[in-house]
Protein backbone atom coordinates (compact mmCIF):
# COMPACT_ATOMS: atom_id res chain seq x y z
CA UNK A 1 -4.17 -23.10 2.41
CA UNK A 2 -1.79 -20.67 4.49
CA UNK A 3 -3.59 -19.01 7.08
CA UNK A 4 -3.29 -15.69 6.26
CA UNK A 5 -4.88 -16.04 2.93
CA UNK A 6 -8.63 -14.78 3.02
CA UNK A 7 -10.77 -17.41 1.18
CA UNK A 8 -13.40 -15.16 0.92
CA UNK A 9 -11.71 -13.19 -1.19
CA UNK A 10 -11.93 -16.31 -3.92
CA UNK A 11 -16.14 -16.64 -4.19
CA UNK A 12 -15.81 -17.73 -7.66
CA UNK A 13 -13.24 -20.52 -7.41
CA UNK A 14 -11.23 -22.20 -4.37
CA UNK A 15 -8.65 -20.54 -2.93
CA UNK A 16 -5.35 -20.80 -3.35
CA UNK A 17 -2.79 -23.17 -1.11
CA UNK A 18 0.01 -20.81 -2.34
CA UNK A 19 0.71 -17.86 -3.73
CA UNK A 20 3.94 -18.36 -5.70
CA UNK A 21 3.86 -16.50 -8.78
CA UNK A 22 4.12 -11.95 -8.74
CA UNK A 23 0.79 -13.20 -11.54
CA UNK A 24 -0.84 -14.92 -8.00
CA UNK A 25 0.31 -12.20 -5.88
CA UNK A 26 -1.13 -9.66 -8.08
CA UNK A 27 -4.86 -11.24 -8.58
CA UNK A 28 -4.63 -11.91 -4.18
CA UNK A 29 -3.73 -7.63 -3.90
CA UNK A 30 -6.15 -6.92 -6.27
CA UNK A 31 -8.66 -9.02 -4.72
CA UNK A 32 -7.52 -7.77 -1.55
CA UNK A 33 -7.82 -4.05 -1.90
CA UNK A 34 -11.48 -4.37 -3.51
CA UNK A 35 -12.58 -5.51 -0.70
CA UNK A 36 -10.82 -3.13 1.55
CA UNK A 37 -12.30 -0.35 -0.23
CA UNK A 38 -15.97 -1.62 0.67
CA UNK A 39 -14.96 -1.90 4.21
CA UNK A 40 -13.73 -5.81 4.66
CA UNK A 41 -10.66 -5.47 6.84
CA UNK A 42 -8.09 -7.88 5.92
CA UNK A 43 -6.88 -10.08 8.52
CA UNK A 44 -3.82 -9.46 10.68
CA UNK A 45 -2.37 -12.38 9.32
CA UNK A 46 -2.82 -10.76 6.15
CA UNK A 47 -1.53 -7.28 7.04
CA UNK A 48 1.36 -8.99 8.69
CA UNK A 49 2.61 -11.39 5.51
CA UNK A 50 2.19 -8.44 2.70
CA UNK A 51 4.01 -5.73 4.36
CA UNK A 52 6.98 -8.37 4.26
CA UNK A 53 9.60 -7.07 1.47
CA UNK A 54 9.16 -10.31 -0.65
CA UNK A 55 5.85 -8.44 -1.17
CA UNK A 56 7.08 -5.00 -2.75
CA UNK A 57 7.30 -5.84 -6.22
CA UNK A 58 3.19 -7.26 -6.40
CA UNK A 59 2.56 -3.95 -4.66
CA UNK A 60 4.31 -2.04 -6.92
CA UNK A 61 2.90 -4.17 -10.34
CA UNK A 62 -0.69 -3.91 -8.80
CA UNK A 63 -1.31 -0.43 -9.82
CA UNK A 64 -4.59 -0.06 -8.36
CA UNK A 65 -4.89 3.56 -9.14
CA UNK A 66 -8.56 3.59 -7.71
CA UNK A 67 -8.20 2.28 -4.57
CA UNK A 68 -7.45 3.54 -1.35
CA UNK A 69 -6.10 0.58 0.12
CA UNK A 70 -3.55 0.19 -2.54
CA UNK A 71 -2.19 3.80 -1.56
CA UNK A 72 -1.63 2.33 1.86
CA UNK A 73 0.23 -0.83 0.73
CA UNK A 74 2.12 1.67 -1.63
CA UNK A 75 3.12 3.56 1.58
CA UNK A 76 3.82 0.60 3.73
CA UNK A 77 6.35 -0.43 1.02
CA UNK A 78 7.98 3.10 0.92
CA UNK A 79 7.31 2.92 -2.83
CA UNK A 80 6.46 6.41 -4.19
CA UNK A 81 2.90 7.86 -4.59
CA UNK A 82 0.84 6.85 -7.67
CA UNK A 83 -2.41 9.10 -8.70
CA UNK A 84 -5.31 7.91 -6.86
CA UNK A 85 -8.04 8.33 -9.40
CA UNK A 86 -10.99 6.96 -7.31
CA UNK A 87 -14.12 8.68 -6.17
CA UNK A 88 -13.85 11.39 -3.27
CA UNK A 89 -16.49 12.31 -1.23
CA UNK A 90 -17.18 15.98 -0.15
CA UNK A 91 -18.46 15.22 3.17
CA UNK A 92 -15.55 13.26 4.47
CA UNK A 93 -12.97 15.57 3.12
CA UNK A 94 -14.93 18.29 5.11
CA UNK A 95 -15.25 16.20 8.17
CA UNK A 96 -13.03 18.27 11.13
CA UNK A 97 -12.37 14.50 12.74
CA UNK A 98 -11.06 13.14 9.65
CA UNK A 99 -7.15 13.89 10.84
CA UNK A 100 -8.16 12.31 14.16
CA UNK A 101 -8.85 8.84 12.41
């Protein structure tokens, strides 16, 4: 298995050695941004491989429209904004720090 892929991110089967196919690339972003979103950072590693341009058209096919870690990989790709139809929360849009983070 390449090092930058998270095995944790497969609990139900064994990771993957590769991810070849935009179908692989799309379950491992998927998988990726779910976790994201309950606070499991990816790896550097990680970060590192999917911000490369082979990676721009799993972004884009992802469509994780309820995710806020899919927004980011949208914007790391420069690929326009999608709706983000997730769950916001009152008390961090109201939080004065929140443009310091």
């Amino acid at each position: 298995m390449q090092e930058w892929i998270d095995g944790a991110l497969y609990p139900e089967m064994e990771p993957p050695e590769a991810l070849e196919t935009l179908a692989d690339r799309v379950d491992f972003l998927a998988r990726l941004c779910g976790a994201w979103d309950f606070g499991i950072l990816p790896y550097e590693e990680t970060v590192n491989e999917i911000k490369r341009p082979e990676w721009r058209e799993a972004v884009d096919a992802c469509q994780m429209l309820t995710s806020v870690g899919y927004q980011i990989l949208r914007d790391w790709h420069d690929l326009p904004p999608v709706p983000y139809i997730g769950k916001e929360f009152d008390y961090i849009n109201e939080d004065p720090f929140l443009e310091q983070i």
